[in-house]
PDB file of N, CA and C in Angstrom:
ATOM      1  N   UNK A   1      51.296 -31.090-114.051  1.00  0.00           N
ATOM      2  CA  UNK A   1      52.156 -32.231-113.997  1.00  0.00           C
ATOM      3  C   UNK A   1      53.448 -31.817-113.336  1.00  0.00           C
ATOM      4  N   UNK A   2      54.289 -32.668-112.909  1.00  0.00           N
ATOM      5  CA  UNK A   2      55.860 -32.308-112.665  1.00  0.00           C
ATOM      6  C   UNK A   2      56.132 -33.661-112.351  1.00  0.00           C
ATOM      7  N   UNK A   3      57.875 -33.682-112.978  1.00  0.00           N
ATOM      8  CA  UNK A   3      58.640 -34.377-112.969  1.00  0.00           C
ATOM      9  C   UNK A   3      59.765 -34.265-112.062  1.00  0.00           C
ATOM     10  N   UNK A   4      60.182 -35.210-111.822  1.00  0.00           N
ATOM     11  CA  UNK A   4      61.314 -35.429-110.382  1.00  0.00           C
ATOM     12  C   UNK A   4      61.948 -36.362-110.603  1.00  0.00           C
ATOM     13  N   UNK A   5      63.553 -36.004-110.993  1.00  0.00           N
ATOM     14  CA  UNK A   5      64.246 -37.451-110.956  1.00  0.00           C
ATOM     15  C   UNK A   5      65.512 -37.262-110.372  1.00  0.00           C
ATOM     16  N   UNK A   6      66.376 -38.001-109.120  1.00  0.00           N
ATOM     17  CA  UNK A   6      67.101 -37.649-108.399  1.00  0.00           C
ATOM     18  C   UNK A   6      68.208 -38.567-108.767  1.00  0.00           C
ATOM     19  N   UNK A   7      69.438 -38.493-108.610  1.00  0.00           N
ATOM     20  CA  UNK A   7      70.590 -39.826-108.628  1.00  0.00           C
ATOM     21  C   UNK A   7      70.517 -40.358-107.320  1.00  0.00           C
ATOM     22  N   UNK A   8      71.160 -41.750-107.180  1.00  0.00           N
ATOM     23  CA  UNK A   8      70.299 -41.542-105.565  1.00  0.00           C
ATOM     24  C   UNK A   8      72.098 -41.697-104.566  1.00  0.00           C
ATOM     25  N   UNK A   9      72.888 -41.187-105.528  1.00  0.00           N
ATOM     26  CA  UNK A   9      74.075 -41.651-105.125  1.00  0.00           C
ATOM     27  C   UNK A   9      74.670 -40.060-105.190  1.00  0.00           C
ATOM     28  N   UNK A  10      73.575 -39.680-104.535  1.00  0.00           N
ATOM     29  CA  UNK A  10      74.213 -37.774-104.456  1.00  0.00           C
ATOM     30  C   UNK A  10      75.030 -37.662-103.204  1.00  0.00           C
ATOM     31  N   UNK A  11      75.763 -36.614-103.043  1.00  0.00           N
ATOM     32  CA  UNK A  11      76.532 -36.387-101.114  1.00  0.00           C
ATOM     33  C   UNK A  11      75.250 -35.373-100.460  1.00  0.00           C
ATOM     34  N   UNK A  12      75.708 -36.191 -99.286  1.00  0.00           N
ATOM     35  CA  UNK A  12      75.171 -35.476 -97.980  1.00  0.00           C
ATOM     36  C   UNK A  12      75.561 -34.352 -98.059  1.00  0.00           C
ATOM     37  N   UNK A  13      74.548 -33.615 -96.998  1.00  0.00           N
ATOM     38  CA  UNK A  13      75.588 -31.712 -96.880  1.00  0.00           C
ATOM     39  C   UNK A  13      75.921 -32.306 -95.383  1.00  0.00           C
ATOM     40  N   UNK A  14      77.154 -32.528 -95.439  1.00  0.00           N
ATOM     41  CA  UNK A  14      77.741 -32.718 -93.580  1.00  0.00           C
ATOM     42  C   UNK A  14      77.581 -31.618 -92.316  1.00  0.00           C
ATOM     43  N   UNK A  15      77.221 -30.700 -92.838  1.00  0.00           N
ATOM     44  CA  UNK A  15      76.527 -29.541 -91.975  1.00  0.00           C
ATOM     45  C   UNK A  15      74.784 -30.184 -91.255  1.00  0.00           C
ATOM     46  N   UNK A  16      74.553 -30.499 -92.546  1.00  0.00           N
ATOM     47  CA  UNK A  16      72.785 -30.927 -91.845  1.00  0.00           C
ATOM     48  C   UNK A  16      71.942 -29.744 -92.459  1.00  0.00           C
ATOM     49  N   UNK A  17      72.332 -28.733 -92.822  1.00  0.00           N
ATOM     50  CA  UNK A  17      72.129 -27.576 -92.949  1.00  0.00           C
ATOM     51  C   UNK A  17      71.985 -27.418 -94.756  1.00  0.00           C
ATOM     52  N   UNK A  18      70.503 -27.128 -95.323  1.00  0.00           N
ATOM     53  CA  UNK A  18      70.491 -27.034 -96.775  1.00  0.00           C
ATOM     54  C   UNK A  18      70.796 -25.954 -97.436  1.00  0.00           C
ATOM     55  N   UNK A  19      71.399 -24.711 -96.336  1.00  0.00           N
ATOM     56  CA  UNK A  19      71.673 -23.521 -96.894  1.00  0.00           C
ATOM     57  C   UNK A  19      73.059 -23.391 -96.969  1.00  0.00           C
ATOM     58  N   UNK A  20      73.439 -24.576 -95.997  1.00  0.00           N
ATOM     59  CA  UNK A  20      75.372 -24.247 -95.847  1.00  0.00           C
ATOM     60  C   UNK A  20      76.329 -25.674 -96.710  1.00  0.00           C
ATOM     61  N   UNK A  21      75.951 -26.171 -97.934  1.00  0.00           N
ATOM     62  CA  UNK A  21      76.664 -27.065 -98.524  1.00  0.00           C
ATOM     63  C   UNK A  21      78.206 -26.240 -99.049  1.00  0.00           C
ATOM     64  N   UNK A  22      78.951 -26.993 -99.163  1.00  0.00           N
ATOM     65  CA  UNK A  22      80.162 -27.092 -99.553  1.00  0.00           C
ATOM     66  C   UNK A  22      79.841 -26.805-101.519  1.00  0.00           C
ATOM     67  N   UNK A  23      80.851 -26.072-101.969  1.00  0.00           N
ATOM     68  CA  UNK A  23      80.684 -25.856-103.457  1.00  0.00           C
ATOM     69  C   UNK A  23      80.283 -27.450-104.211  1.00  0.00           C
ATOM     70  N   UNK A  24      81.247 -28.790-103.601  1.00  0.00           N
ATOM     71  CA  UNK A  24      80.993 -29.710-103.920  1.00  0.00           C
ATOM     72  C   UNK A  24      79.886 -30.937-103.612  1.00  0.00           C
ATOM     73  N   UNK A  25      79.134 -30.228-102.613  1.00  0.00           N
ATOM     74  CA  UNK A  25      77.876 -30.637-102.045  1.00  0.00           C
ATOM     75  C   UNK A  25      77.080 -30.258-102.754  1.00  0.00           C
ATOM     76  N   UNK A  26      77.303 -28.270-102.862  1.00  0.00           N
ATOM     77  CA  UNK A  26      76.161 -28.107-104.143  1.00  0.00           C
ATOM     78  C   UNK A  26      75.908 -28.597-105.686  1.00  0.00           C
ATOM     79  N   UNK A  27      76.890 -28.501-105.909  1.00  0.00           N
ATOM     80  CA  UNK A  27      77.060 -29.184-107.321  1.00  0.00           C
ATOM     81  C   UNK A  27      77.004 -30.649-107.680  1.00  0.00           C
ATOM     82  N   UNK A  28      76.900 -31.624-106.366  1.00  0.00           N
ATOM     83  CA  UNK A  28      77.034 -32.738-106.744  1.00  0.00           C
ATOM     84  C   UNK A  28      75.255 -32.980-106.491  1.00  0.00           C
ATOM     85  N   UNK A  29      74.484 -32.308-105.594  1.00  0.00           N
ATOM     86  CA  UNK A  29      72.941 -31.701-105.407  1.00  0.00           C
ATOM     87  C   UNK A  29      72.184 -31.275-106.649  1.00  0.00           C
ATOM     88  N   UNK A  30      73.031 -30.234-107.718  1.00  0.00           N
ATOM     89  CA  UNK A  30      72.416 -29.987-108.596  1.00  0.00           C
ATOM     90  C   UNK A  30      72.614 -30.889-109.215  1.00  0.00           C
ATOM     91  N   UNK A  31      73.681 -31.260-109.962  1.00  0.00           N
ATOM     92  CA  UNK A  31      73.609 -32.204-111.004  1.00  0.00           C
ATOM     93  C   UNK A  31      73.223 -33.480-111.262  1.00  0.00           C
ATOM     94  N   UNK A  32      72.180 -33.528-109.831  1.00  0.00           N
ATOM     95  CA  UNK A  32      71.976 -35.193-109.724  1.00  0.00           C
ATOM     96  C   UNK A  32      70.528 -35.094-109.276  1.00  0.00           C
ATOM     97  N   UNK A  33      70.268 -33.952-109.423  1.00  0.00           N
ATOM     98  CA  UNK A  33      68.738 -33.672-109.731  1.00  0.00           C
ATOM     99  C   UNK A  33      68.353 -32.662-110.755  1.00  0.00           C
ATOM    100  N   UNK A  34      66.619 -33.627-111.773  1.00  0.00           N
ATOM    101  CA  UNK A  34      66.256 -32.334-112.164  1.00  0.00           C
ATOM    102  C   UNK A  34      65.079 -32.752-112.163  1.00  0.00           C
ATOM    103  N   UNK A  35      63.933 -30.964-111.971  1.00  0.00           N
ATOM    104  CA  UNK A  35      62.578 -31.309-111.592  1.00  0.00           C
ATOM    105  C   UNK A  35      62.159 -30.232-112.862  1.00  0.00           C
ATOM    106  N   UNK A  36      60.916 -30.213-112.948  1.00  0.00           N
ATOM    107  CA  UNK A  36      59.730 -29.110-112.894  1.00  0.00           C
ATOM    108  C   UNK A  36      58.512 -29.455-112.897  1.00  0.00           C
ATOM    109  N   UNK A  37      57.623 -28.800-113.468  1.00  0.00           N
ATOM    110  CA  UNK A  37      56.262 -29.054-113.016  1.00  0.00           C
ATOM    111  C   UNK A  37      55.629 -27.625-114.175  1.00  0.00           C
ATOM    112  N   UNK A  38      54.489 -27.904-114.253  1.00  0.00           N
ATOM    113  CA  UNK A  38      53.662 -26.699-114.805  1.00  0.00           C
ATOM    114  C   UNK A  38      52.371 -27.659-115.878  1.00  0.00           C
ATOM    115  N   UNK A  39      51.680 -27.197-116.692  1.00  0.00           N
ATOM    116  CA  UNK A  39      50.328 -27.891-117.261  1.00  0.00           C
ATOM    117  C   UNK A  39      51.017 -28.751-118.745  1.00  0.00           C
ATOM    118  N   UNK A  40      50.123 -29.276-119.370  1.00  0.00           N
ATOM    119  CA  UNK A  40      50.663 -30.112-120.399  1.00  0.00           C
ATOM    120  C   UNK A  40      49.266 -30.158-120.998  1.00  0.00           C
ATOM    121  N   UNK A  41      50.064 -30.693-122.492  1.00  0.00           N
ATOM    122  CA  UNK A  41      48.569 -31.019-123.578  1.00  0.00           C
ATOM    123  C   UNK A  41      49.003 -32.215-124.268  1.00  0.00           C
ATOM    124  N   UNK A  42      48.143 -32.749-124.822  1.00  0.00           N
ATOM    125  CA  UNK A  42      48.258 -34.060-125.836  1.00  0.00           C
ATOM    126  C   UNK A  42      48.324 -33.945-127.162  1.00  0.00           C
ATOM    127  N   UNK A  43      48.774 -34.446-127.862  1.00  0.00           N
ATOM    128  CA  UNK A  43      48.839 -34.180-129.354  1.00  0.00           C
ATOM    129  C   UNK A  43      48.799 -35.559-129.620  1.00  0.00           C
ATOM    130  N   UNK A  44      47.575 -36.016-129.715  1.00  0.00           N
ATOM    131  CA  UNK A  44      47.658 -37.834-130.280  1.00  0.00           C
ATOM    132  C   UNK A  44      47.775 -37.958-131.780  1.00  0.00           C
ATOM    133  N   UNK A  45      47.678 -36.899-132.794  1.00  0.00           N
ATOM    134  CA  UNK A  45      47.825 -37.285-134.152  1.00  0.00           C
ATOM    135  C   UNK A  45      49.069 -37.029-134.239  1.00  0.00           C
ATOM    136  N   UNK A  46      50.180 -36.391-133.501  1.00  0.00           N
ATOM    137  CA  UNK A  46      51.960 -36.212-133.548  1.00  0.00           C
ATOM    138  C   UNK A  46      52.164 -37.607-132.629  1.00  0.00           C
ATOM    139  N   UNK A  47      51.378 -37.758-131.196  1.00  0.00           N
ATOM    140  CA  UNK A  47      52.145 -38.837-130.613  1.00  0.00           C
ATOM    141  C   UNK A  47      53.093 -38.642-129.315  1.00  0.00           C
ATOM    142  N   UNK A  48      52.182 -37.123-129.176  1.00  0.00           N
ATOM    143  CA  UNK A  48      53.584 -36.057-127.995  1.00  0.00           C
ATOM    144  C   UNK A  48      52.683 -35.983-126.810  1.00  0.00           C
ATOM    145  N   UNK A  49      53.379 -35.621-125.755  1.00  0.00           N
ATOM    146  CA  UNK A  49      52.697 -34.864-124.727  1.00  0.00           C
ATOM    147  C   UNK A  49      53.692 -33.687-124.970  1.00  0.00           C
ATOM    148  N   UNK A  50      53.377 -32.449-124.175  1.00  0.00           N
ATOM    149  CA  UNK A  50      54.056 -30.773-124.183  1.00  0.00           C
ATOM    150  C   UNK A  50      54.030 -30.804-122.433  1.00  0.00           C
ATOM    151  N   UNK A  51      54.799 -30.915-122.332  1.00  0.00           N
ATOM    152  CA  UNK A  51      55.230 -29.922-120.771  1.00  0.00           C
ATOM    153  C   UNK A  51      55.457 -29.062-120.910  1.00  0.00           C
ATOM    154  N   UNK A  52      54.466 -28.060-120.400  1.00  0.00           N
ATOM    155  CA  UNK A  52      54.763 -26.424-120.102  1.00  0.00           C
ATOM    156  C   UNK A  52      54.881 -26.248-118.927  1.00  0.00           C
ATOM    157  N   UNK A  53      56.657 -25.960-118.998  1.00  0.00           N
ATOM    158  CA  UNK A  53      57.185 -26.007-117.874  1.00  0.00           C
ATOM    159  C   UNK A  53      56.892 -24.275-117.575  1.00  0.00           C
ATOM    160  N   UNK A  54      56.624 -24.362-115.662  1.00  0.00           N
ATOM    161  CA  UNK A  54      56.370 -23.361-115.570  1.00  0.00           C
ATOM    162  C   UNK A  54      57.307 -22.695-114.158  1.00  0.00           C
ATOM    163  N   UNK A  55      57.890 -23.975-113.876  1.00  0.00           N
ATOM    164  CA  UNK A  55      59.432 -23.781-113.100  1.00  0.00           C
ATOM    165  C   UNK A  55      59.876 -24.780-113.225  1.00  0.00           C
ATOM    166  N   UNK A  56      61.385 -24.372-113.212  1.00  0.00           N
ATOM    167  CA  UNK A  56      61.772 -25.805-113.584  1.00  0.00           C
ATOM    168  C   UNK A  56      63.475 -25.966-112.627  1.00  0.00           C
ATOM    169  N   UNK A  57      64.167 -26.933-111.969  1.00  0.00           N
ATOM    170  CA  UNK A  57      65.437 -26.528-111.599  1.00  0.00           C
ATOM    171  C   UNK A  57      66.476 -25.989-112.683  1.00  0.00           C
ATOM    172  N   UNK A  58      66.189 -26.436-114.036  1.00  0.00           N
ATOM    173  CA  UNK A  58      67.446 -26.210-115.029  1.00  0.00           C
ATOM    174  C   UNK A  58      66.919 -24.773-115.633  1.00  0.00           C
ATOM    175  N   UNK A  59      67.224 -23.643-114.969  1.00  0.00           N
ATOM    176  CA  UNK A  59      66.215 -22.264-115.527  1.00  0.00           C
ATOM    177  C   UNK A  59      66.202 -22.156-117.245  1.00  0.00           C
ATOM    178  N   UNK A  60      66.797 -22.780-118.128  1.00  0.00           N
ATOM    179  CA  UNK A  60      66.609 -22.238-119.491  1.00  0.00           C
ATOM    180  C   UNK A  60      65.237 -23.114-119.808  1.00  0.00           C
ATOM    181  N   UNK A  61      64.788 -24.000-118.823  1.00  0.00           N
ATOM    182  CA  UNK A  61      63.237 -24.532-119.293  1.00  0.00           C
ATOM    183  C   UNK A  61      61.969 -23.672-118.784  1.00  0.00           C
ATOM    184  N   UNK A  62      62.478 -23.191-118.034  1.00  0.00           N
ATOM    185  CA  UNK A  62      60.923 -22.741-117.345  1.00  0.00           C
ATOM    186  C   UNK A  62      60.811 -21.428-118.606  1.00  0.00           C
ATOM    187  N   UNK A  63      59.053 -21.845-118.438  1.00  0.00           N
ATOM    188  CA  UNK A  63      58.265 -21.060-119.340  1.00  0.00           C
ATOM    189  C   UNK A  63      58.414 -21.138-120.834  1.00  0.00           C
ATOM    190  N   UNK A  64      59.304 -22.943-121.022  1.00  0.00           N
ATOM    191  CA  UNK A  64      59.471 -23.164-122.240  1.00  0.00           C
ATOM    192  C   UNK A  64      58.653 -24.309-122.449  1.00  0.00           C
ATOM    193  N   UNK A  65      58.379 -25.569-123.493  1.00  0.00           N
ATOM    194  CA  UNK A  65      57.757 -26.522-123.125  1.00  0.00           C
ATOM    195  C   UNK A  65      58.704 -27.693-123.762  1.00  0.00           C
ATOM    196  N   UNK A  66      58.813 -28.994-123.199  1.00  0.00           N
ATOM    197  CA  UNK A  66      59.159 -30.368-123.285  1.00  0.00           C
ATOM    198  C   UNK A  66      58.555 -31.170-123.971  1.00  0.00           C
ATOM    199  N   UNK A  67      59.052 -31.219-124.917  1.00  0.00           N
ATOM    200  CA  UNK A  67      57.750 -32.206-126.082  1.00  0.00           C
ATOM    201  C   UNK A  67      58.807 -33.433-125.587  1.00  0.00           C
ATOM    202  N   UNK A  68      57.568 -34.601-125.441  1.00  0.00           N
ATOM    203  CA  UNK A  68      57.845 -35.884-125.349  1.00  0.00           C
ATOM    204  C   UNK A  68      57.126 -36.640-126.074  1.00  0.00           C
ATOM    205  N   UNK A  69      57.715 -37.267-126.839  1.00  0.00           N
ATOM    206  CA  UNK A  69      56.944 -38.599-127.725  1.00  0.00           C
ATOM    207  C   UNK A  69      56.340 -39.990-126.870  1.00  0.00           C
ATOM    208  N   UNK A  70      55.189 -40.310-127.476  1.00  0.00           N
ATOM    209  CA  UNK A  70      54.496 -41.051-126.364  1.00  0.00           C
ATOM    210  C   UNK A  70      53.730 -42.436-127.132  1.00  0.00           C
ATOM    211  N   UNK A  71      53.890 -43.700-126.578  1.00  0.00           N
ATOM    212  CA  UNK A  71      53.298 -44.489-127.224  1.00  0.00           C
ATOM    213  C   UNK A  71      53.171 -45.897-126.335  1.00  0.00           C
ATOM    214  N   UNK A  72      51.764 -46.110-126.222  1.00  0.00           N
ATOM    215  CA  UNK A  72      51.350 -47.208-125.638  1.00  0.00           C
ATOM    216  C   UNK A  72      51.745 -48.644-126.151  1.00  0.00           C
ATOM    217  N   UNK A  73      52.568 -49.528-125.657  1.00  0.00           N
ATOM    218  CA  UNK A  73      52.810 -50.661-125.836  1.00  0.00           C
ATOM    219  C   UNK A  73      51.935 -51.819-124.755  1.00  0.00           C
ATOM    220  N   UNK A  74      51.121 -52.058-124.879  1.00  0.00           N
ATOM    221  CA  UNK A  74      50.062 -53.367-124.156  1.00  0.00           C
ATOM    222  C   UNK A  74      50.041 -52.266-122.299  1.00  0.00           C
ATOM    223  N   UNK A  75      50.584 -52.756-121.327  1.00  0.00           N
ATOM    224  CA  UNK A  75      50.643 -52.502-120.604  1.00  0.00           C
ATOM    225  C   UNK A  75      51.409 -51.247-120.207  1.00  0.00           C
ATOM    226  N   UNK A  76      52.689 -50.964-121.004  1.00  0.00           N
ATOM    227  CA  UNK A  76      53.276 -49.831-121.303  1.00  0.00           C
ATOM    228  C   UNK A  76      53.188 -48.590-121.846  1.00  0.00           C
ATOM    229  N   UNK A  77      53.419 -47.461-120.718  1.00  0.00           N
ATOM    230  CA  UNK A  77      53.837 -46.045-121.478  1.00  0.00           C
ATOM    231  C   UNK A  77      55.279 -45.612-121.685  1.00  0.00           C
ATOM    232  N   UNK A  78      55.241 -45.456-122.765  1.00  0.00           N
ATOM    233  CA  UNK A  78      56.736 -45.367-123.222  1.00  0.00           C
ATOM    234  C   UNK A  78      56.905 -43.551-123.780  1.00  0.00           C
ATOM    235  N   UNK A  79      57.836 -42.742-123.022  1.00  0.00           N
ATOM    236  CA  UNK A  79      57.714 -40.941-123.067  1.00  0.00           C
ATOM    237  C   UNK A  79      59.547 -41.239-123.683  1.00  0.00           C
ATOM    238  N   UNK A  80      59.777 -40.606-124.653  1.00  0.00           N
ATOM    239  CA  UNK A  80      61.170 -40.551-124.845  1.00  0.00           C
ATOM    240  C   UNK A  80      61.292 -38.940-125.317  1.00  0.00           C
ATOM    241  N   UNK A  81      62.543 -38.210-125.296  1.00  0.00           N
ATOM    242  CA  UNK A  81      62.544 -37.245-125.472  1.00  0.00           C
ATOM    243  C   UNK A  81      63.235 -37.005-126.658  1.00  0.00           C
ATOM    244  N   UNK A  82      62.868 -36.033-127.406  1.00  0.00           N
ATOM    245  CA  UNK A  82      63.984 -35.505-129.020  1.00  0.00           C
ATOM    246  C   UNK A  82      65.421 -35.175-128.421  1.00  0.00           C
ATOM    247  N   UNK A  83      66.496 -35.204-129.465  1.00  0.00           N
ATOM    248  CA  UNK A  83      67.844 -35.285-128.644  1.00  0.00           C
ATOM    249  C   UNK A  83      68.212 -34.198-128.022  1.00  0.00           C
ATOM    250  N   UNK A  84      68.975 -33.978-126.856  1.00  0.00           N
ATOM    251  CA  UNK A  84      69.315 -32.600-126.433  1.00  0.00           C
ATOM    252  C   UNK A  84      70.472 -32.738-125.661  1.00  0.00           C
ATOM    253  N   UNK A  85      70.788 -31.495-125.361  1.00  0.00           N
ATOM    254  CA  UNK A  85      72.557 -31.349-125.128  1.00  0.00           C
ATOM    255  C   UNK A  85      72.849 -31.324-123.736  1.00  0.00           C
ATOM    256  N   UNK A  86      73.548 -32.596-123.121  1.00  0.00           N
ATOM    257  CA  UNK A  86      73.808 -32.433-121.655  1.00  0.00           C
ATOM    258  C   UNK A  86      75.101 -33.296-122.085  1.00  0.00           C
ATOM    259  N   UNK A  87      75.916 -32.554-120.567  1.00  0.00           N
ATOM    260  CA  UNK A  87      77.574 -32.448-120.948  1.00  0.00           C
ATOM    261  C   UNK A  87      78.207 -32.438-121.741  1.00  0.00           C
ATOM    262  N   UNK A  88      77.920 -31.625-122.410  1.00  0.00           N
ATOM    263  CA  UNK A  88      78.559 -31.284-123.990  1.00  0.00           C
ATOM    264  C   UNK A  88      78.120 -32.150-125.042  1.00  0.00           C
ATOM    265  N   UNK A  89      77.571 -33.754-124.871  1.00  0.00           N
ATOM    266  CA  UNK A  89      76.808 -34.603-125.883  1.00  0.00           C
ATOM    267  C   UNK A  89      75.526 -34.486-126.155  1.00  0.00           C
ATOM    268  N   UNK A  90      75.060 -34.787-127.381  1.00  0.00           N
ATOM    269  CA  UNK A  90      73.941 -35.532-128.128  1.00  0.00           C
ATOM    270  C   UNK A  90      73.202 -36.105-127.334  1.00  0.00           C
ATOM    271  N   UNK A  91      72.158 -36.318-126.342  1.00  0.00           N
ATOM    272  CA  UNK A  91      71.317 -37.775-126.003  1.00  0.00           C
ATOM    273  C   UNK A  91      70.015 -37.696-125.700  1.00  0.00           C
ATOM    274  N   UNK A  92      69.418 -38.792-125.475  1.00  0.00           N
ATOM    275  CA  UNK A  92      68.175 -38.824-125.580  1.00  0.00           C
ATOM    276  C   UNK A  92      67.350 -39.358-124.523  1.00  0.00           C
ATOM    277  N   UNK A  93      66.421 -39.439-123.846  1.00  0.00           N
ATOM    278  CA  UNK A  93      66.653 -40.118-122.730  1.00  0.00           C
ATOM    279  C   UNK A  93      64.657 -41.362-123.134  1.00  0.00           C
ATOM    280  N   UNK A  94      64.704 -42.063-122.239  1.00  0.00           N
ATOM    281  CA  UNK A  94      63.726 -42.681-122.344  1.00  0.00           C
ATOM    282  C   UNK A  94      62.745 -43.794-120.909  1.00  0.00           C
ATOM    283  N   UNK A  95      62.169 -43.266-120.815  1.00  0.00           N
ATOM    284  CA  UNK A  95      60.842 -43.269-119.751  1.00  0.00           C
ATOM    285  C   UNK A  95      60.339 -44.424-119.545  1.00  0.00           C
ATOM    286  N   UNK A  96      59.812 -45.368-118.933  1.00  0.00           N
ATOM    287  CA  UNK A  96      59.243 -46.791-119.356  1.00  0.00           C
ATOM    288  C   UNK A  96      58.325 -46.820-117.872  1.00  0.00           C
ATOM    289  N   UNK A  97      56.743 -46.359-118.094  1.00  0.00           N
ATOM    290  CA  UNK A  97      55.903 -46.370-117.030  1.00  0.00           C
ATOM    291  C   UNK A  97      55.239 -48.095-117.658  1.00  0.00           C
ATOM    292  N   UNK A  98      54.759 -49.145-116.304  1.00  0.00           N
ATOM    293  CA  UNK A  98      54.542 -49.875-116.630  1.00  0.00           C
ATOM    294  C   UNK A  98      53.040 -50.332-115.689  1.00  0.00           C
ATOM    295  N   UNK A  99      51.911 -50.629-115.786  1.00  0.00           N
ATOM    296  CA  UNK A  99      50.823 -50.547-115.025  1.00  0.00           C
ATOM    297  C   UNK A  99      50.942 -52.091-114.530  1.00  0.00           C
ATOM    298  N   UNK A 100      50.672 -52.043-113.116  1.00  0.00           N
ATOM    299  CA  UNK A 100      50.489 -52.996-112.189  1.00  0.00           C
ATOM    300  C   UNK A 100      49.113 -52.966-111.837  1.00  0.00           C
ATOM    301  N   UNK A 101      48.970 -54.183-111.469  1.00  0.00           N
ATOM    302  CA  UNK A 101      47.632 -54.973-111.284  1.00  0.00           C
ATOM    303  C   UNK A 101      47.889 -55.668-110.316  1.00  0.00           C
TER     304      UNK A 101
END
């Protein structure tokens, strides 16, 4: 599996160049993306999926795993995550896949 979620209101690198950003190019790059990817399992009597992340951009995940709580509403998959610490707060975030026909 892997996940990818970008801000879409990140800066350009005005160079053109992905090796030569500005400190504030890079940082406004990292923090407005985060990915990884690696295998996953189901736990339907908890209600989780596990991402075993196996790289990840935020390095304290890789080779750790992402439990996400998971629950079908009619047409809806709904993945929310247990709380965790970004910019110094508490939060939680929440997923809403919806199947088209």
């Amino acid at each position: 599996m892997s996940a990818i979620l970008v801000r879409p209101d990140r800066l350009p690198f005005a160079s053109g160049d992905m090796r030569r950003g500005t400190d504030t190019e890079v940082r406004s790059a990292f923090e407005g993306f985060i990915g990884y990817f690696g295998n996953y399992s189901v736990d339907a009597a908890e209600g989780t999926v596990i991402h075993h992340a196996e790289g990840a951009s935020f390095p304290n995940w890789m080779g750790g795993d992402q439990v996400r709580f998971c629950k079908l509403e009619g047409t809806r998959l709904i993945l929310s995550t247990p709380p965790f610490l970004y910019d110094g707060q508490i939060n939680r975030s929440v997923l809403i896949w919806e199947r088209c026909e």
